[in-house]
N, C-alpha and C. Protein backbone atom coordinates (compact mmCIF):
# COMPACT_ATOMS: atom_id res chain seq x y z
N UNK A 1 11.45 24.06 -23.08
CA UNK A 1 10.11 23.73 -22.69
C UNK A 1 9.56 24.81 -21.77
N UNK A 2 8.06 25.09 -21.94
CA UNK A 2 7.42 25.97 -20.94
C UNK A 2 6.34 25.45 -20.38
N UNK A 3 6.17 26.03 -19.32
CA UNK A 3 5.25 25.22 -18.41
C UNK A 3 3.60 26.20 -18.80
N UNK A 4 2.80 25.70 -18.78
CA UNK A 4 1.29 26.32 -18.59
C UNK A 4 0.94 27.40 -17.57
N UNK A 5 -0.15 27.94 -17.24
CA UNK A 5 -0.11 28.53 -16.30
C UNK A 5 -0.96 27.78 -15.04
N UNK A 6 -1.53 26.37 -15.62
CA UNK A 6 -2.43 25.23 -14.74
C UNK A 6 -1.16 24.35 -13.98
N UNK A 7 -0.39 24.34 -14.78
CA UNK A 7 0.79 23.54 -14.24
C UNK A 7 1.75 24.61 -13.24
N UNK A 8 1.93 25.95 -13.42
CA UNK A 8 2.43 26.83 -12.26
C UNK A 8 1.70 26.95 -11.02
N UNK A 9 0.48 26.97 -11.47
CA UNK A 9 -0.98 27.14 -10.48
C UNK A 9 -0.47 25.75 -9.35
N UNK A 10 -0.90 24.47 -9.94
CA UNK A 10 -0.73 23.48 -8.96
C UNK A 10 0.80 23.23 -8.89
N UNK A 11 1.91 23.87 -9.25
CA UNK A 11 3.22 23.59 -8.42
C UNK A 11 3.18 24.22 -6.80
N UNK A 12 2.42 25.54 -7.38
CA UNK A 12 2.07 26.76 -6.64
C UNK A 12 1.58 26.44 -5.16
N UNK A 13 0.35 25.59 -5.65
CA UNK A 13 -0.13 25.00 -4.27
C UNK A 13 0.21 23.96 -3.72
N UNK A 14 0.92 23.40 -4.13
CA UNK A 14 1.95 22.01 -3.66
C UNK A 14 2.91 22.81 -2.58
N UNK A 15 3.67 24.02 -3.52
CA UNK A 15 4.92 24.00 -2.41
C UNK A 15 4.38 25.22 -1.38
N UNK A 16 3.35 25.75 -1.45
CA UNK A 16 2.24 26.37 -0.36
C UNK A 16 2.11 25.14 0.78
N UNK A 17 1.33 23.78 0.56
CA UNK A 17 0.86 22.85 0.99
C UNK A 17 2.53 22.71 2.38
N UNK A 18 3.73 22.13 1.54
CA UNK A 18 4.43 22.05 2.06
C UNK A 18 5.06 23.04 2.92
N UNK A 19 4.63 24.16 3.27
CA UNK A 19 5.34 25.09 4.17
C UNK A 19 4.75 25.04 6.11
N UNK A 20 3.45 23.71 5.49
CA UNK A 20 2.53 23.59 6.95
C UNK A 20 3.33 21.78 6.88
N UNK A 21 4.08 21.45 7.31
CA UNK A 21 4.26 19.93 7.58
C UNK A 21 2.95 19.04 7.98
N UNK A 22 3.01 19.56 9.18
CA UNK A 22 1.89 18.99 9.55
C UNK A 22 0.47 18.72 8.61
N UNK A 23 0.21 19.35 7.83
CA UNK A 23 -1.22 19.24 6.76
C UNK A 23 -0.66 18.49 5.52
N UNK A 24 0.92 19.05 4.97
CA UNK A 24 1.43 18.11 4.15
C UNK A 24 1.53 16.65 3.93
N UNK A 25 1.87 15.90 5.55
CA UNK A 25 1.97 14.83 5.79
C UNK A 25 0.11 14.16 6.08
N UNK A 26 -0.65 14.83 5.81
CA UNK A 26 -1.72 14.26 5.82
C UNK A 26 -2.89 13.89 4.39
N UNK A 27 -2.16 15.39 3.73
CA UNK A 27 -2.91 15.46 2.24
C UNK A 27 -1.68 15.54 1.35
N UNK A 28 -0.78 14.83 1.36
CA UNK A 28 0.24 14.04 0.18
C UNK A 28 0.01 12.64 0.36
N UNK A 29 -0.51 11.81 -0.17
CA UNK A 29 -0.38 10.76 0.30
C UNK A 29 1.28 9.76 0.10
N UNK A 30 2.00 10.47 -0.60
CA UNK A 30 2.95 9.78 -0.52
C UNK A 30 3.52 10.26 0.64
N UNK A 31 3.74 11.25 0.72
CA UNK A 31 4.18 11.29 2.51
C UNK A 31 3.72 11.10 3.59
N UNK A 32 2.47 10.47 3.42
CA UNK A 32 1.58 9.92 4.15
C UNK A 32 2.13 8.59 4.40
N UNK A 33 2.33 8.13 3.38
CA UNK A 33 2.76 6.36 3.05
C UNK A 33 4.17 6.25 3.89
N UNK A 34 5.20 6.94 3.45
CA UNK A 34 6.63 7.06 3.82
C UNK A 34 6.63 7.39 5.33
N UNK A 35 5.57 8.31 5.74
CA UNK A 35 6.12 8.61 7.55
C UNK A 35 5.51 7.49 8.32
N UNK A 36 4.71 6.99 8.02
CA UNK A 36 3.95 5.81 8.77
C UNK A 36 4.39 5.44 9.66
N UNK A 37 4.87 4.91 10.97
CA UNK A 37 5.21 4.21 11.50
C UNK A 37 5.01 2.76 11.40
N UNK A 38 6.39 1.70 11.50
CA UNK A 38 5.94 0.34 10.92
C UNK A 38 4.93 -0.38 12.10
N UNK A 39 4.88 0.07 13.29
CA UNK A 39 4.13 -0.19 14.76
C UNK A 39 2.61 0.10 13.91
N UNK A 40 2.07 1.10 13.44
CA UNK A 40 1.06 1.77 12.69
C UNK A 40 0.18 0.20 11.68
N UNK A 41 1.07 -0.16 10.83
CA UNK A 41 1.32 -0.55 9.85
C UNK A 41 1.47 -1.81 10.42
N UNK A 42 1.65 -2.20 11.15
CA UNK A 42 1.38 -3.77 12.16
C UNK A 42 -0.17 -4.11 12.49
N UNK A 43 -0.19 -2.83 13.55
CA UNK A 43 -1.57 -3.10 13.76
C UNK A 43 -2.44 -3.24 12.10
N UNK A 44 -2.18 -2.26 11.31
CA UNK A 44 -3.42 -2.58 10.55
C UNK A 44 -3.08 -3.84 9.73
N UNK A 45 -2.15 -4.45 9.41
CA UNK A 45 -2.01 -6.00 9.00
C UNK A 45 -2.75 -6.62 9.82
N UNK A 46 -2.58 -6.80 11.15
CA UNK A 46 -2.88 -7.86 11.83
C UNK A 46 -4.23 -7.53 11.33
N UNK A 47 -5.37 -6.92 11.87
CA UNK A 47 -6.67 -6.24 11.54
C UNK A 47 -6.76 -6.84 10.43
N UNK A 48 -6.46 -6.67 9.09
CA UNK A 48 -6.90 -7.00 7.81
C UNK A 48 -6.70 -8.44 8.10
N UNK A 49 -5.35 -9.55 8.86
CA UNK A 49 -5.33 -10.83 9.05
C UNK A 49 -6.56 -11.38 9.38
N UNK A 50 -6.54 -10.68 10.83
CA UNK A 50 -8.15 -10.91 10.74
C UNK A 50 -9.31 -11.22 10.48
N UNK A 51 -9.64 -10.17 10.05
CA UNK A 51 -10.91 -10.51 8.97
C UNK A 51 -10.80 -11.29 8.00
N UNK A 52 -9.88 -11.05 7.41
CA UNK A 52 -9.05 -12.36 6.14
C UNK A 52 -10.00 -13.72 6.81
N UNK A 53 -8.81 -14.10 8.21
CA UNK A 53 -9.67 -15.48 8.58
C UNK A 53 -11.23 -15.50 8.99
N UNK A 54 -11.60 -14.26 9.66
CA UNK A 54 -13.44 -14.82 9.65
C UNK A 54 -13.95 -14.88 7.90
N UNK A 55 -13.33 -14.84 7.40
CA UNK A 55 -13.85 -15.15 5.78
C UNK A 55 -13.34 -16.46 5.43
N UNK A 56 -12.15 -17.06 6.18
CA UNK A 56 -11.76 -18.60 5.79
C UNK A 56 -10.91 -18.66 5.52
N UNK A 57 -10.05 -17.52 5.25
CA UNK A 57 -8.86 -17.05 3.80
C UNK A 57 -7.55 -17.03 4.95
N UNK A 58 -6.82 -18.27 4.86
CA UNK A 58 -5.67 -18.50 5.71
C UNK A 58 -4.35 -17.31 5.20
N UNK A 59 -4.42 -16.38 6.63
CA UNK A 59 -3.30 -15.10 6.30
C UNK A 59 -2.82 -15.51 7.74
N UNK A 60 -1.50 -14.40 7.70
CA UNK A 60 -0.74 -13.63 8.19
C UNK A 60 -0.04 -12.73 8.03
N UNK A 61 1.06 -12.29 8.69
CA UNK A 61 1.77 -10.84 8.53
C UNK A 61 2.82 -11.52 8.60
N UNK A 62 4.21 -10.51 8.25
CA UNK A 62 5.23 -10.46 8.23
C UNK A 62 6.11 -9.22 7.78
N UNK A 63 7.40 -9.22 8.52
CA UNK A 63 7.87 -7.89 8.29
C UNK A 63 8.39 -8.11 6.51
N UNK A 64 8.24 -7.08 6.14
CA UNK A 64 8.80 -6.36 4.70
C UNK A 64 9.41 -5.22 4.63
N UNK A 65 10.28 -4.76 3.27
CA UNK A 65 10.91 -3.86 2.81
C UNK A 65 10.15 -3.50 1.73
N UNK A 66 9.73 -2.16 1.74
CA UNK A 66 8.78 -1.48 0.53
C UNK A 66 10.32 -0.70 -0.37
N UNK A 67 9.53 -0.70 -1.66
CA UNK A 67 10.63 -0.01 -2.10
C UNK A 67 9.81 1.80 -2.31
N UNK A 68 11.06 2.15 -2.21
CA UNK A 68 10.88 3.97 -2.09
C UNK A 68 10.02 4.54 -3.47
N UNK A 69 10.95 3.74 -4.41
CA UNK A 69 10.50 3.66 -6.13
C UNK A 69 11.29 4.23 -6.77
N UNK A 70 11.20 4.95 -7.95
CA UNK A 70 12.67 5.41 -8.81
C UNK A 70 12.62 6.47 -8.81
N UNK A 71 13.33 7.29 -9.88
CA UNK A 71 13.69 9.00 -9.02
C UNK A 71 15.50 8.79 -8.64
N UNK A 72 15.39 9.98 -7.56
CA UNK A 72 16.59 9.81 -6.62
C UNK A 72 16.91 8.55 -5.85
N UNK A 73 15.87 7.67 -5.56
CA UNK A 73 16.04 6.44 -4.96
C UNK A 73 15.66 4.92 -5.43
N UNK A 74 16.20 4.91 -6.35
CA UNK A 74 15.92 3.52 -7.01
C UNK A 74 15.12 2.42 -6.64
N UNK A 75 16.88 2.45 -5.47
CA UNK A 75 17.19 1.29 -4.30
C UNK A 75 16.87 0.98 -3.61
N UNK A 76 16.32 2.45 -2.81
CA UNK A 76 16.43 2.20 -1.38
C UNK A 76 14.80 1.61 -0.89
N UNK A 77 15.25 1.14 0.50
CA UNK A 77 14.08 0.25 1.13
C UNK A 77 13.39 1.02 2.22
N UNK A 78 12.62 0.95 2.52
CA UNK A 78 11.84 1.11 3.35
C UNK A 78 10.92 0.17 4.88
N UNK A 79 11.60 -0.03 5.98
CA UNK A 79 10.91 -1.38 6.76
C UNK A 79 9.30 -0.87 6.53
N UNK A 80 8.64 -2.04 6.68
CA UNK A 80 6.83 -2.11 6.34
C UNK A 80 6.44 -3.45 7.05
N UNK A 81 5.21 -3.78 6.18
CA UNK A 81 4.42 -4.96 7.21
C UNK A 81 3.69 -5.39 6.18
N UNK A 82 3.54 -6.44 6.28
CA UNK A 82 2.79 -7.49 4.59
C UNK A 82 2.03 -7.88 5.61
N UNK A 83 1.00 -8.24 4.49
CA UNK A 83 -0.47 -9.36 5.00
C UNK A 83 0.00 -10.39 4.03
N UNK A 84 0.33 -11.67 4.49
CA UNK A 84 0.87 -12.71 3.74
C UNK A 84 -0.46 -13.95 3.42
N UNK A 85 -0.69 -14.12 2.21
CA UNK A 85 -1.82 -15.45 2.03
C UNK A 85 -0.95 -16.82 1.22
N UNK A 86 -1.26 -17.59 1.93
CA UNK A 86 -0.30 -19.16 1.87
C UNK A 86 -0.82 -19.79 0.43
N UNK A 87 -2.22 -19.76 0.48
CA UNK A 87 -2.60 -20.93 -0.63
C UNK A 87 -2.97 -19.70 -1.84
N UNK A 88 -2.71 -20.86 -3.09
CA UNK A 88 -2.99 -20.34 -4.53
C UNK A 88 -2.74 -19.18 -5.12
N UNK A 89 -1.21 -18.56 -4.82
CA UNK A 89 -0.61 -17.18 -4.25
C UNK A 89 -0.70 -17.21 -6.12
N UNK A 90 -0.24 -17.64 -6.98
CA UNK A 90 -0.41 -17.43 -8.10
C UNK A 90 -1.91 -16.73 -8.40
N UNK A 91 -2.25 -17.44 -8.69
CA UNK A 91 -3.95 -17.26 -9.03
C UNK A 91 -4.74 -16.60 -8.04
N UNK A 92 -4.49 -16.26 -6.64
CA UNK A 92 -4.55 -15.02 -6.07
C UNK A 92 -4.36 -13.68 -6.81
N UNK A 93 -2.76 -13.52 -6.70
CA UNK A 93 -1.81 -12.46 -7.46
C UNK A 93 -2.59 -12.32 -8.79
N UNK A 94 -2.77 -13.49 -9.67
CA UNK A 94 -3.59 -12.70 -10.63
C UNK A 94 -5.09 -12.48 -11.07
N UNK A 95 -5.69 -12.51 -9.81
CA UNK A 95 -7.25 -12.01 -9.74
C UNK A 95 -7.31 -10.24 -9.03
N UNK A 96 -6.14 -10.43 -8.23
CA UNK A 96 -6.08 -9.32 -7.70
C UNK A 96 -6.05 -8.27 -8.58
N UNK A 97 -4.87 -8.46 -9.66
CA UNK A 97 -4.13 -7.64 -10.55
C UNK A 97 -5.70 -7.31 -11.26
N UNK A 98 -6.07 -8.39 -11.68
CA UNK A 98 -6.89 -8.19 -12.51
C UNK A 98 -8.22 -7.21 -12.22
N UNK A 99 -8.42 -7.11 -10.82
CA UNK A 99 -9.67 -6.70 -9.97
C UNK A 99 -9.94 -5.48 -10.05
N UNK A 100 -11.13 -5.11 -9.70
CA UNK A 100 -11.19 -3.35 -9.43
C UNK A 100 -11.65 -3.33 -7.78
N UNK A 101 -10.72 -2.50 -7.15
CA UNK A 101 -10.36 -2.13 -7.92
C UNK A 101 -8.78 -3.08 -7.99
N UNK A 102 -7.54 -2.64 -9.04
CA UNK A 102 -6.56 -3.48 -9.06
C UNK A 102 -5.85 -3.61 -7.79
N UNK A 103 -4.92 -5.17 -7.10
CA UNK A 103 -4.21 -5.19 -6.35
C UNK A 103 -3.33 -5.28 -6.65
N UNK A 104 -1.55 -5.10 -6.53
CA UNK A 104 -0.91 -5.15 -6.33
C UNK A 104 0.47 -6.31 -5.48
N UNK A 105 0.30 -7.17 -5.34
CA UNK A 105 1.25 -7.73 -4.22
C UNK A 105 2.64 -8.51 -5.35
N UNK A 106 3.03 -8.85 -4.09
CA UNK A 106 4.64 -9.94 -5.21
C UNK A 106 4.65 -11.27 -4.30
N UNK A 107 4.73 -12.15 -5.07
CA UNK A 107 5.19 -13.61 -4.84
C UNK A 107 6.66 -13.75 -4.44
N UNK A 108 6.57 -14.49 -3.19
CA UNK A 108 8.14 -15.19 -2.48
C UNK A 108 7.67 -16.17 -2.08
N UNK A 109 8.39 -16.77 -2.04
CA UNK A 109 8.80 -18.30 -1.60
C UNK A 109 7.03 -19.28 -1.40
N UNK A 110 6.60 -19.06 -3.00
CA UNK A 110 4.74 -19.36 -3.12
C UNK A 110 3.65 -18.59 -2.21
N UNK A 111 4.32 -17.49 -1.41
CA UNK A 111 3.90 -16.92 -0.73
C UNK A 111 3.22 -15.83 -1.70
N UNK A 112 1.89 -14.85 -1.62
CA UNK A 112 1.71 -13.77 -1.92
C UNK A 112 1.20 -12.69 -0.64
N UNK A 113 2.60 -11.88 -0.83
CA UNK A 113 2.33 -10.24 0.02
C UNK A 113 2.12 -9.17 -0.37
N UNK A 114 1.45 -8.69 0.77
CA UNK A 114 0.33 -7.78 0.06
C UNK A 114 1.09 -6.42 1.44
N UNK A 115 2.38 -5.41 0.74
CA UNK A 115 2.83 -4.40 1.44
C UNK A 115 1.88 -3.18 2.02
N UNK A 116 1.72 -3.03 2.85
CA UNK A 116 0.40 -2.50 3.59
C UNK A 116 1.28 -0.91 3.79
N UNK A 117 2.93 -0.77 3.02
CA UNK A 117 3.33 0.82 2.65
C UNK A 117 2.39 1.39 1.84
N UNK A 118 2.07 1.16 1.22
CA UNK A 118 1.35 1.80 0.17
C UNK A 118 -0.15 1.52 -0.04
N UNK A 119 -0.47 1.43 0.88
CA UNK A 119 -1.75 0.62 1.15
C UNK A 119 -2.36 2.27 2.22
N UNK A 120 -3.15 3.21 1.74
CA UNK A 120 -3.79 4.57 2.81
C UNK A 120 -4.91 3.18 3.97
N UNK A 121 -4.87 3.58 5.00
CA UNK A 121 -5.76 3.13 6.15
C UNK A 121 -6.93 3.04 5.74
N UNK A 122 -7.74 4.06 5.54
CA UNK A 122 -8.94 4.50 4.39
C UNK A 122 -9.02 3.40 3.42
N UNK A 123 -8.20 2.43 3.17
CA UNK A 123 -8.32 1.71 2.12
C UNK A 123 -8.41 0.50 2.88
N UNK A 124 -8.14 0.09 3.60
CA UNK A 124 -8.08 -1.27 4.40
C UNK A 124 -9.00 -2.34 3.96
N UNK A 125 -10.42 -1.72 4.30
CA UNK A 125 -11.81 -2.58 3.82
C UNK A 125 -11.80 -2.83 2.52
N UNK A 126 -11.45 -2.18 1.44
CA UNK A 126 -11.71 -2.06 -0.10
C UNK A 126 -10.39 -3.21 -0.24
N UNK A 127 -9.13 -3.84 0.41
CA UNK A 127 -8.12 -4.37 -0.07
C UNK A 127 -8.67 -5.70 0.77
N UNK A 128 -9.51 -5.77 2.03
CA UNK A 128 -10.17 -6.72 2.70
C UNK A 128 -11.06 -7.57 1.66
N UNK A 129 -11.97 -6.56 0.88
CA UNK A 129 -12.72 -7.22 0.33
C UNK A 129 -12.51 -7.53 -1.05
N UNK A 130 -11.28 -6.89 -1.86
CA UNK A 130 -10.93 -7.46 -3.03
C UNK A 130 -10.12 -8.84 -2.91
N UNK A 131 -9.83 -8.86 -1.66
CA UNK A 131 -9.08 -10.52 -1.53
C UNK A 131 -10.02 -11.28 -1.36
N UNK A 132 -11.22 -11.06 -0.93
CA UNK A 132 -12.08 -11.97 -0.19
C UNK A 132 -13.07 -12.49 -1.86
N UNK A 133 -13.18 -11.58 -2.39
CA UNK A 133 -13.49 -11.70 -4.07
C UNK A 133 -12.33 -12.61 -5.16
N UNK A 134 -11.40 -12.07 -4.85
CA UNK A 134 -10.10 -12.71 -5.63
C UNK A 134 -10.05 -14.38 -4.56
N UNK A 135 -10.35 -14.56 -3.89
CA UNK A 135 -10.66 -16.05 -3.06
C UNK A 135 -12.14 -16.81 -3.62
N UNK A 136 -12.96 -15.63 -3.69
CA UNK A 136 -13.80 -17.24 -3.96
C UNK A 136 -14.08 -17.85 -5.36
């Protein structure tokens, strides 16, 4: 197999990108997601809890394990911070899925959480207000 010269171009500036850490960890967003601090990632749960309830929409938080994803790391976990909603976690989960834009979360124990790893800050309001849509 051979690579293009569009596909050398942007390897090109990827591993450029990575020789400044500091700018890397801001414009990758997956390494954006992964360095987070879970303290970070608290506060903005609680915040989204929040607003959740001045809309009516009974939440909370709770600690979680994000997964890394597949690759070199299948398995492995990651500590994080869920925004947890109690009622109609089914039919939540699938308005969300269904939504634009789409959400994401997983069902435990009739619970639906919503991992705020993978969730950019920048996005907070847009995941505020697709629940608040997927609720009424």
């Amino acid at each position: 197999m051979r690579v293009d010269k569009l596909t050398l171009s942007a390897l090109e500036a990827t591993l450029r990108l990575y020789l400044e850490p500091e700018r890397a960890l801001k414009e990758v967003p997956i390494l954006a997601m992964l360095s987070q601090r879970v303290e970070e990632i608290e506060s903005r749960a609680r915040s989204i809890a929040t607003s959740l309830r001045s809309h009516t929409i009974d939440s909370e938080i709770a600690p979680s394990t994000a997964s890394v994803g597949g690759g070199a790391f299948p398995t492995a976990g990651i500590p994080s911070m869920a925004v947890v909603l109690q009622s109609d976690a089914n039919r939540t989960e699938e308005r969300l899925r269904q939504g634009e834009p789409a959400v994401i979360g997983r069902i435990a124990d009739g619970k639906l959480l919503l991992d705020l790893r993978s969730v950019l800050p920048r996005e907070d309001a847009v995941l505020v207000r697709a629940i608040v849509k997927a609720r009424s």
